[in-house]
C-alpha atoms as a PDB file:
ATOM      1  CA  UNK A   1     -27.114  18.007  -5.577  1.00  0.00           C
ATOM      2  CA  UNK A   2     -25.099  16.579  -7.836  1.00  0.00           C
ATOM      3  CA  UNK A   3     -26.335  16.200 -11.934  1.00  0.00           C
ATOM      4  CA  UNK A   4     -24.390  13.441 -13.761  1.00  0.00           C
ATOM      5  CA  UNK A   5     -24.664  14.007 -17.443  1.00  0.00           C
ATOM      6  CA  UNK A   6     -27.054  11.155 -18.330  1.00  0.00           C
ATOM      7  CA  UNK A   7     -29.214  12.594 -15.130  1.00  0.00           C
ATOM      8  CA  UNK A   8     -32.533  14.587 -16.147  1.00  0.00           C
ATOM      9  CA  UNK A   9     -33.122  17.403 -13.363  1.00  0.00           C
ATOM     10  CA  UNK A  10     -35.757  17.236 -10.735  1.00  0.00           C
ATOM     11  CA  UNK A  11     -38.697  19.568 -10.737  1.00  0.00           C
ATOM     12  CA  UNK A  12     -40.127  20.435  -7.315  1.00  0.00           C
ATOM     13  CA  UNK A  13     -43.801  19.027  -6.812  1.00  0.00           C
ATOM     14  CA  UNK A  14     -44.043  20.929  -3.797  1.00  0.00           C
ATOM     15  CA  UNK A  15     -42.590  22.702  -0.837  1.00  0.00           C
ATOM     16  CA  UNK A  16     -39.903  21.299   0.738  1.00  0.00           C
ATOM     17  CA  UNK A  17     -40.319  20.450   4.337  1.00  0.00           C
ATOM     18  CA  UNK A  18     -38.272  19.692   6.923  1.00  0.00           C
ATOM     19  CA  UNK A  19     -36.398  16.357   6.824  1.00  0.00           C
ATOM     20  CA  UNK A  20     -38.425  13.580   8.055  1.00  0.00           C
ATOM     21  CA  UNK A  21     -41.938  14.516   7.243  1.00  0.00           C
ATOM     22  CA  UNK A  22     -43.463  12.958   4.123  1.00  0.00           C
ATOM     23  CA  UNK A  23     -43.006  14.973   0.631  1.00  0.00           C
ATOM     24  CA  UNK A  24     -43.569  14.324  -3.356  1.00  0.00           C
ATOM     25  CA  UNK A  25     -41.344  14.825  -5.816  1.00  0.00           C
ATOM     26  CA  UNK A  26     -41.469  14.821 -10.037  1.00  0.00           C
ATOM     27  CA  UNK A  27     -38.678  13.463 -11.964  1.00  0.00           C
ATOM     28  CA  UNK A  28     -38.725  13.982 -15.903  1.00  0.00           C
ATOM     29  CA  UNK A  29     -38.487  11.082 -17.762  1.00  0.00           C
ATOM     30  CA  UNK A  30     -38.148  10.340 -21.139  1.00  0.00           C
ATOM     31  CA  UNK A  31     -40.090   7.133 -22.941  1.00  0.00           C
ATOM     32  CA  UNK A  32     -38.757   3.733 -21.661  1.00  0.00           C
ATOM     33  CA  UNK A  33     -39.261   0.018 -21.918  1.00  0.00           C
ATOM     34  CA  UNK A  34     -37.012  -0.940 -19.109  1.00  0.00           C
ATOM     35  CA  UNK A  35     -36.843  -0.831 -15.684  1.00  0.00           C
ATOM     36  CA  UNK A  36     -33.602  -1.189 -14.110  1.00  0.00           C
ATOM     37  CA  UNK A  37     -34.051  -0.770 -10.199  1.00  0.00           C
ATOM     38  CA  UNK A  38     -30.923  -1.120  -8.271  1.00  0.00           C
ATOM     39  CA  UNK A  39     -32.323   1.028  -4.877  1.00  0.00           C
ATOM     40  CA  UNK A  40     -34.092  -0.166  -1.587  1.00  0.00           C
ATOM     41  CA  UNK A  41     -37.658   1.613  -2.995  1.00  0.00           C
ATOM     42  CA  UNK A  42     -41.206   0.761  -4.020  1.00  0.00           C
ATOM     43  CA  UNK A  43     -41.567   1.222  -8.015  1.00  0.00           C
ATOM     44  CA  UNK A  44     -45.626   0.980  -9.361  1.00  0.00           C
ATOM     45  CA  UNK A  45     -45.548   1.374 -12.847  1.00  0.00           C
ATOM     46  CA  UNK A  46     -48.451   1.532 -15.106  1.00  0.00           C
ATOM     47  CA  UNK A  47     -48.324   1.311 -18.916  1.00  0.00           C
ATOM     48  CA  UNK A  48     -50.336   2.921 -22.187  1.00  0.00           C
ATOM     49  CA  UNK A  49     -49.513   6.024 -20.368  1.00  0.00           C
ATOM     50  CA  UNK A  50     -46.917   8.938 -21.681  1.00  0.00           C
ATOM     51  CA  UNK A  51     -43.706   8.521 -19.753  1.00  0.00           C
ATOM     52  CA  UNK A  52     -44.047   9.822 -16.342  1.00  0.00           C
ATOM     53  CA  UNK A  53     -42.251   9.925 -12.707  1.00  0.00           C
ATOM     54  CA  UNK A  54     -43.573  11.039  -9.052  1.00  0.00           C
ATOM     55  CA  UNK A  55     -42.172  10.266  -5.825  1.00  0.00           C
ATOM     56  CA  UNK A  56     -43.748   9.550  -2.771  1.00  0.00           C
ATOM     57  CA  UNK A  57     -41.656   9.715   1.113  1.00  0.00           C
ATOM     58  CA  UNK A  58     -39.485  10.920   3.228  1.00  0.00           C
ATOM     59  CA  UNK A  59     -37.756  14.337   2.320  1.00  0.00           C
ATOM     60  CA  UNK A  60     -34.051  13.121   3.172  1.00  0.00           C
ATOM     61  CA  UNK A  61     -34.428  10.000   0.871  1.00  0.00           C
ATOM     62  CA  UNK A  62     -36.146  11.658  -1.871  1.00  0.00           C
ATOM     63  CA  UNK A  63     -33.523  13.709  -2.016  1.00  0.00           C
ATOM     64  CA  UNK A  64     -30.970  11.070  -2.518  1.00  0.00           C
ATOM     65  CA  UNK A  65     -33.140   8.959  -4.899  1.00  0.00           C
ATOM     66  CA  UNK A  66     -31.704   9.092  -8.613  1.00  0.00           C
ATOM     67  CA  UNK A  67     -33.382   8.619 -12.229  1.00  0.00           C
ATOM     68  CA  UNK A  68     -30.735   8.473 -15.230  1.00  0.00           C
ATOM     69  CA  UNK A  69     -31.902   7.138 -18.410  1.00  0.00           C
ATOM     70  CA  UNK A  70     -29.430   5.131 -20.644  1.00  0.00           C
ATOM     71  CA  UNK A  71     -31.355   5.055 -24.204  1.00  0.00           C
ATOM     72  CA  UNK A  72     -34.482   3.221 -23.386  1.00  0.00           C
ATOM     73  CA  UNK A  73     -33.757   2.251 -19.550  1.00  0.00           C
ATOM     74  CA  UNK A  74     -34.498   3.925 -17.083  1.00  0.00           C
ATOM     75  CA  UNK A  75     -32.383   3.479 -14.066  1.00  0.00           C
ATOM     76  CA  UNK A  76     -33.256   4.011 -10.391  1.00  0.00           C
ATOM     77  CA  UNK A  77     -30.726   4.515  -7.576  1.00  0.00           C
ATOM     78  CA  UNK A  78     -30.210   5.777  -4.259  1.00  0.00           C
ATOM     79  CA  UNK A  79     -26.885   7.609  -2.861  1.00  0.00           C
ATOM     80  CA  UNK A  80     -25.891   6.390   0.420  1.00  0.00           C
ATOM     81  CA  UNK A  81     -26.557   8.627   3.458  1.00  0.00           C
ATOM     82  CA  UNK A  82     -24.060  11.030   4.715  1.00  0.00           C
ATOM     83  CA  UNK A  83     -21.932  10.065   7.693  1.00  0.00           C
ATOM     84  CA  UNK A  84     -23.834  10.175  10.894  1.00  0.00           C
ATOM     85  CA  UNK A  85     -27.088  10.391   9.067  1.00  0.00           C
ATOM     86  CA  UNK A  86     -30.203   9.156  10.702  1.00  0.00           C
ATOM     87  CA  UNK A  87     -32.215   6.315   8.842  1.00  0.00           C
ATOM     88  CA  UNK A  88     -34.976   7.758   6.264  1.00  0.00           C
ATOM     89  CA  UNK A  89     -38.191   6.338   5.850  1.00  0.00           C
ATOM     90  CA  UNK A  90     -39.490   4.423   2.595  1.00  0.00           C
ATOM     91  CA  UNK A  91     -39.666   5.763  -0.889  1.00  0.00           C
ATOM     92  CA  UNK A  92     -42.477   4.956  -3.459  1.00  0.00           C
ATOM     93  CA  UNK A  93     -42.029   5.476  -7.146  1.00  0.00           C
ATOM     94  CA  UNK A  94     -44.977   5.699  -9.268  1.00  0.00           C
ATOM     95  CA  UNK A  95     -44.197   5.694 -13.210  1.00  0.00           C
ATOM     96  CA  UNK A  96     -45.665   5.696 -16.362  1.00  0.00           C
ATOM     97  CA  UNK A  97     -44.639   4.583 -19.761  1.00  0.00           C
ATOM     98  CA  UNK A  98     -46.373   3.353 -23.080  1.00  0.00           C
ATOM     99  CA  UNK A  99     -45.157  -0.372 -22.809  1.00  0.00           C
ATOM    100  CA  UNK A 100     -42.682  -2.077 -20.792  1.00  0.00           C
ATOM    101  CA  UNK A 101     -40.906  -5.331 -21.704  1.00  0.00           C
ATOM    102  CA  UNK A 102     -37.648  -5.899 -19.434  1.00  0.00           C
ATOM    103  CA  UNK A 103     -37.414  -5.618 -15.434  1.00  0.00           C
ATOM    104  CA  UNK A 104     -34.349  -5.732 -13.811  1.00  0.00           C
ATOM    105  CA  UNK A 105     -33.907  -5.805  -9.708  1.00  0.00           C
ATOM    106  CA  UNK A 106     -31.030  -6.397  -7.823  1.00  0.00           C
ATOM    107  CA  UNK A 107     -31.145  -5.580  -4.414  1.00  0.00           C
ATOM    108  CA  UNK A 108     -34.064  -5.167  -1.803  1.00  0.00           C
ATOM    109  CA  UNK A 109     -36.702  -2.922  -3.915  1.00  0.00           C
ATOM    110  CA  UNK A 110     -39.976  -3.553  -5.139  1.00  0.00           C
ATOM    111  CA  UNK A 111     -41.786  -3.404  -8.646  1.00  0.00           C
ATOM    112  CA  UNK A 112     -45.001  -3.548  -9.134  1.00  0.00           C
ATOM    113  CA  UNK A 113     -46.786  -3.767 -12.802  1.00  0.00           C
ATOM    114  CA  UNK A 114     -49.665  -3.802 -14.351  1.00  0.00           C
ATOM    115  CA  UNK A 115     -49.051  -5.092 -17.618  1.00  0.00           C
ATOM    116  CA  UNK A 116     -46.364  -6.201 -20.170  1.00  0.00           C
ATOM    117  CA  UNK A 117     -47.441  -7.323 -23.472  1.00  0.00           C
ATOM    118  CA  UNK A 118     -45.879  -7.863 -26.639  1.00  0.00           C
ATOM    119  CA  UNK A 119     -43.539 -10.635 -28.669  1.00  0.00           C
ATOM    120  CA  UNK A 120     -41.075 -10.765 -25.792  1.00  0.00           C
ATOM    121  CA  UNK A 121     -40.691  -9.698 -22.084  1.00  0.00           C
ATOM    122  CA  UNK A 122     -37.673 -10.366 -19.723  1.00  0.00           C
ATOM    123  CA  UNK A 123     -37.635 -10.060 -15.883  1.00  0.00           C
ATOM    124  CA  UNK A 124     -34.012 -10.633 -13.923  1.00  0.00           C
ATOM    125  CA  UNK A 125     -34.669 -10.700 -10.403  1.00  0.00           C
ATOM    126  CA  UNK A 126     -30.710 -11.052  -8.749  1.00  0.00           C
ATOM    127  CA  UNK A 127     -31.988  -9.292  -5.190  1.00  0.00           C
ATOM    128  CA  UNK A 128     -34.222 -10.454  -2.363  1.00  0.00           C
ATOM    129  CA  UNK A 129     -36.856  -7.421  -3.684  1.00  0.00           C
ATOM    130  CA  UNK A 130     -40.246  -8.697  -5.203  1.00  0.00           C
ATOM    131  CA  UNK A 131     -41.460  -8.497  -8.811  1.00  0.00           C
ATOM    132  CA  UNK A 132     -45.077  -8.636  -9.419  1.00  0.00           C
ATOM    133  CA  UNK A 133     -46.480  -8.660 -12.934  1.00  0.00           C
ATOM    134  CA  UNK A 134     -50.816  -8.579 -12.954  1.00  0.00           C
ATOM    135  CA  UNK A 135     -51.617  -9.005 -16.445  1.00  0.00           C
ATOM    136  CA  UNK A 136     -48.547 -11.199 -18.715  1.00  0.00           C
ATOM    137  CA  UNK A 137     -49.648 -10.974 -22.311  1.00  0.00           C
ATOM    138  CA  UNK A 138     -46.462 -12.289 -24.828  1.00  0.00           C
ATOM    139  CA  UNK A 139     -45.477 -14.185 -27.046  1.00  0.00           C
ATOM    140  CA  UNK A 140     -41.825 -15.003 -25.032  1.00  0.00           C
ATOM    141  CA  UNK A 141     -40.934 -14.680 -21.730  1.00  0.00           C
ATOM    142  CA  UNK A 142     -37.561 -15.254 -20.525  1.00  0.00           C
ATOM    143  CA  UNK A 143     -36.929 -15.225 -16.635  1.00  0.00           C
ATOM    144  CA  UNK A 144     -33.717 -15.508 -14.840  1.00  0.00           C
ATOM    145  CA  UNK A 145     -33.868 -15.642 -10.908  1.00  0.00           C
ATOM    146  CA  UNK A 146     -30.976 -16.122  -9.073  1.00  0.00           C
ATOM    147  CA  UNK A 147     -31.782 -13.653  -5.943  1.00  0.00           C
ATOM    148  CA  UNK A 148     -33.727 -14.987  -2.945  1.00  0.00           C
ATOM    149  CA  UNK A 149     -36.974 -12.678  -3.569  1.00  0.00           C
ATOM    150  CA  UNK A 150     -40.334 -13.436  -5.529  1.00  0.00           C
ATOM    151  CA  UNK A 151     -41.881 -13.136  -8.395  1.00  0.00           C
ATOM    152  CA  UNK A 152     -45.359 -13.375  -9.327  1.00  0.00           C
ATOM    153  CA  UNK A 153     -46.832 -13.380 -12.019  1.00  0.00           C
ATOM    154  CA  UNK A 154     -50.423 -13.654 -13.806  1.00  0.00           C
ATOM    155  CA  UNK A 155     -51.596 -13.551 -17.479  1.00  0.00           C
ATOM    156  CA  UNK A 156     -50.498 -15.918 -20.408  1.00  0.00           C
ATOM    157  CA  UNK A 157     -46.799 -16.644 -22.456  1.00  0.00           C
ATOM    158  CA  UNK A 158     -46.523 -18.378 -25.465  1.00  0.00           C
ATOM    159  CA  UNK A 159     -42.970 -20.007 -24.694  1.00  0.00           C
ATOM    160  CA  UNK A 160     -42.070 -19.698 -21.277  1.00  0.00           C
ATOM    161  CA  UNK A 161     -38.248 -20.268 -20.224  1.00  0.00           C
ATOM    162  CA  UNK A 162     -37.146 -19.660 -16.350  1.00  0.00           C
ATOM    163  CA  UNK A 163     -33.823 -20.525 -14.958  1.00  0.00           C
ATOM    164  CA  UNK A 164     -33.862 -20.289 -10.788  1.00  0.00           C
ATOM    165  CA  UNK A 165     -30.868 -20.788  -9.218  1.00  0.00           C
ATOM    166  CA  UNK A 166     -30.895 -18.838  -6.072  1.00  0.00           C
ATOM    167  CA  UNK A 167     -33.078 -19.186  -3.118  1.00  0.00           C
ATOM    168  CA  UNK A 168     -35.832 -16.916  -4.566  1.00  0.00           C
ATOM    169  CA  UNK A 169     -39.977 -18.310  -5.660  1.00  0.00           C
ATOM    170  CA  UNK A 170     -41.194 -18.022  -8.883  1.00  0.00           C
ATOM    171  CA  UNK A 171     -44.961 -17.917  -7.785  1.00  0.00           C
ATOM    172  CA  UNK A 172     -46.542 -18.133 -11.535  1.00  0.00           C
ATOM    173  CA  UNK A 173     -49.773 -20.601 -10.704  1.00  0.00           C
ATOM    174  CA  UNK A 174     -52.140 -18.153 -12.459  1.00  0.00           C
ATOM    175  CA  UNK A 175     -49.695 -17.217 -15.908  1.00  0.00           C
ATOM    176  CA  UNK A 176     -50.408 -20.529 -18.510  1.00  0.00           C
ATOM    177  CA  UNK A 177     -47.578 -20.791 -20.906  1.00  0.00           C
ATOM    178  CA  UNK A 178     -48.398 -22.811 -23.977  1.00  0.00           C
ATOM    179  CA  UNK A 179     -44.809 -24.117 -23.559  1.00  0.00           C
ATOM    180  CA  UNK A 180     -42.531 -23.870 -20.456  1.00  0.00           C
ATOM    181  CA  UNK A 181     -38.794 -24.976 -19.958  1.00  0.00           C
ATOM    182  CA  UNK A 182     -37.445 -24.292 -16.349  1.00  0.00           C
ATOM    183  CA  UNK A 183     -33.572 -24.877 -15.024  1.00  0.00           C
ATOM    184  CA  UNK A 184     -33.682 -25.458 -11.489  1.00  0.00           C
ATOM    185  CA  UNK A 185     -30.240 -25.704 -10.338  1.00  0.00           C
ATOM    186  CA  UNK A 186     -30.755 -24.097  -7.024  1.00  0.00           C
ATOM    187  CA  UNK A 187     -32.889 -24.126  -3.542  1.00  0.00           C
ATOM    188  CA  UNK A 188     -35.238 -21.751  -5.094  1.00  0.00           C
ATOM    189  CA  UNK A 189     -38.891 -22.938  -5.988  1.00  0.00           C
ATOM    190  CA  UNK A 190     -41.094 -22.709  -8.995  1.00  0.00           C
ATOM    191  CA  UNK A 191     -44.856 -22.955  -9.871  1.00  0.00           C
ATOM    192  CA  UNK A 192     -46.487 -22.039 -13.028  1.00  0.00           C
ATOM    193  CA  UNK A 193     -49.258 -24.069 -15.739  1.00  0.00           C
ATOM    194  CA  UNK A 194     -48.408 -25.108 -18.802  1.00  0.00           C
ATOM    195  CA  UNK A 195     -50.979 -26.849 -21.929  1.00  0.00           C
ATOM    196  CA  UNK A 196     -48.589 -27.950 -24.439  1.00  0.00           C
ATOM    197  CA  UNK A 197     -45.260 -29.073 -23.278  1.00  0.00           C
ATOM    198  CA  UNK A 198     -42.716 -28.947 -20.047  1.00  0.00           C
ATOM    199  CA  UNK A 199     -39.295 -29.369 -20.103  1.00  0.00           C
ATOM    200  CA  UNK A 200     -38.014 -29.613 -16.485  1.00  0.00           C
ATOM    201  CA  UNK A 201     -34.209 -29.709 -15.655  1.00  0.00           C
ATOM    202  CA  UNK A 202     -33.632 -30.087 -12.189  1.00  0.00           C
ATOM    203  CA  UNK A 203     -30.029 -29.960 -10.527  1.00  0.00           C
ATOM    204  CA  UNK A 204     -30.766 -28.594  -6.934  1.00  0.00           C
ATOM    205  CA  UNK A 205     -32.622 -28.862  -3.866  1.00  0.00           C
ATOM    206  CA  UNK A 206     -35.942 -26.988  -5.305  1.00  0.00           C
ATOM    207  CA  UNK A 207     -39.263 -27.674  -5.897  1.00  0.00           C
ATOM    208  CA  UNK A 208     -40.799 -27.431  -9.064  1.00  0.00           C
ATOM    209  CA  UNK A 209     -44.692 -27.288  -9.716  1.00  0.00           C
ATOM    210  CA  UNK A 210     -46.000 -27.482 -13.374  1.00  0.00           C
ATOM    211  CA  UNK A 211     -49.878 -27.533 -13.218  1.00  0.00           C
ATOM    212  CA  UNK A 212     -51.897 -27.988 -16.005  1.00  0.00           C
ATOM    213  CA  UNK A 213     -52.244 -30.508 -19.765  1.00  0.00           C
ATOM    214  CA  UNK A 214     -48.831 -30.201 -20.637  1.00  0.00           C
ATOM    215  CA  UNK A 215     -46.818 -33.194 -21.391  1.00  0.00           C
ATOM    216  CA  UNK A 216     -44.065 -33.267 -19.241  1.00  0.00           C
ATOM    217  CA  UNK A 217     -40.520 -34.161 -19.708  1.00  0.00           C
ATOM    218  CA  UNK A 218     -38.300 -34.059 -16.469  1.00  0.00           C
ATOM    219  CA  UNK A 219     -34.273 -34.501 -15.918  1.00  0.00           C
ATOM    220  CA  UNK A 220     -33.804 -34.593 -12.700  1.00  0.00           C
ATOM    221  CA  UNK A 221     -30.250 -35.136 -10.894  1.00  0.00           C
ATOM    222  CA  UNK A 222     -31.208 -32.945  -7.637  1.00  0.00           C
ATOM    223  CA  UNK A 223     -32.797 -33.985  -4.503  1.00  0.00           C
ATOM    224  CA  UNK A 224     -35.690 -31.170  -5.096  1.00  0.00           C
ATOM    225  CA  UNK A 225     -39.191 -32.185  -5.731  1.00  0.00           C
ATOM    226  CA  UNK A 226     -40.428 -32.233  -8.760  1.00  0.00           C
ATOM    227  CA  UNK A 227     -44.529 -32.191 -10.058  1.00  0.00           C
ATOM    228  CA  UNK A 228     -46.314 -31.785 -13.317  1.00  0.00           C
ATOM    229  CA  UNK A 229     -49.248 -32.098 -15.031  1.00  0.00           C
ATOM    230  CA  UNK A 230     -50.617 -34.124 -11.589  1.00  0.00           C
ATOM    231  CA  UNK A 231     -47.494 -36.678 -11.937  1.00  0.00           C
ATOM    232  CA  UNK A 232     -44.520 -36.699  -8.896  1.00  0.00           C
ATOM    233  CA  UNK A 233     -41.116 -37.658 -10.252  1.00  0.00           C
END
């Protein structure tokens, strides 16, 4: 097994049994606020915990799953099979961490969180995985979506920005942003509430769904559909 120097070792959970029958495995981490998850697995992470790392699958792709940290990021990846290899069944990562406040996915993986809270939070989603956030507590939120998965998100923002330009959904009905501005210059779709103010900029084929008081201010040069605040444009 190969140890790159950023890599922290594994430490066996439990016996190892044959390939193809379900195992754990513990990682050691160090503290992060960043997720970075670049591997076809399942991530739960749960904050206001001490930094922690457990995996949950089949032997033969635990084996090949790999945490490196990179100061505060911690990085998940997967070597590829060996030649001739058979196809290993799904991986689940749980972690925990005192706070988290950037996600990164590319790829088809999964992350799943509890919480992020805070002055500011980012989430890049540039894979068809899924992103889901329960509880959004901050002050700024930045979101950048240019895969074709989903996010979907809950919880309040202060100032909300979001610029979609893949195929992917932003599915944000239950987060209320004081203040949203979203770029849609793609097919993806949007939905979120905002009170105060929208700013809408739409340059694709998308639809874009502002509920709530906000006042609303919409450019729109793309055939996509545009709503908010109850108002079609």
């Amino acid at each position: 097994m190969r140890l790159g120097a950023a890599f922290f070792g594994l430490l066996a959970a439990s016996s190892f049994p044959d390939a193809g029958q379900a195992a754990t495995q513990a990682y050691v981490v160090t503290g992060f606020d960043t997720i970075r998850l670049d591997a076809p697995v399942r991530v739960v992470i749960r904050t206001n915990a001490g930094a922690s790392a457990r995996g949950e699958g089949d032997r033969d792709a635990l084996d090949r799953v790999r945490l490196t940290m990179s100061g505060t990021t911690l990085i998940v990846r997967m070597d590829a099979p060996g030649t001739g290899g058979r196809v290993s069944g799904p991986v689940t990562l749980t972690l925990t961490t005192s706070d988290l406040r950037r996600i990164m996915l590319s790829g088809g993986g999964a992350v799943t969180v509890d919480r992020i809270k805070g002055e500011r939070g980012e989430i890049f989603l540039a894979g068809g995985g899924d992103i889901s956030v329960g509880a959004v507590a901050l002050d700024r939120l930045a979101i950048i979506l240019s895969g074709s998965g989903r996010l979907s998100l809950a919880g309040t923002a202060g100032v909300l920005t979001a610029d979609i330009s893949g195929p992917g959904a932003l599915e944000a009905e239950e987060l209320k942003a004081r203040q949203a501005t979203i770029m849609s210059s793609g097919p993806g779709t949007a939905s979120l509430t905002a009170v105060t103010t929208a700013a809408i900029t739409a340059r694709g084929s998308g639809a874009v769904t502002v509920a709530g008081t906000a006042a609303c201010k919409v450019d729109r040069l793309g055939v996509g559909t545009i709503s908010c605040g109850g108002k079609a444009y």
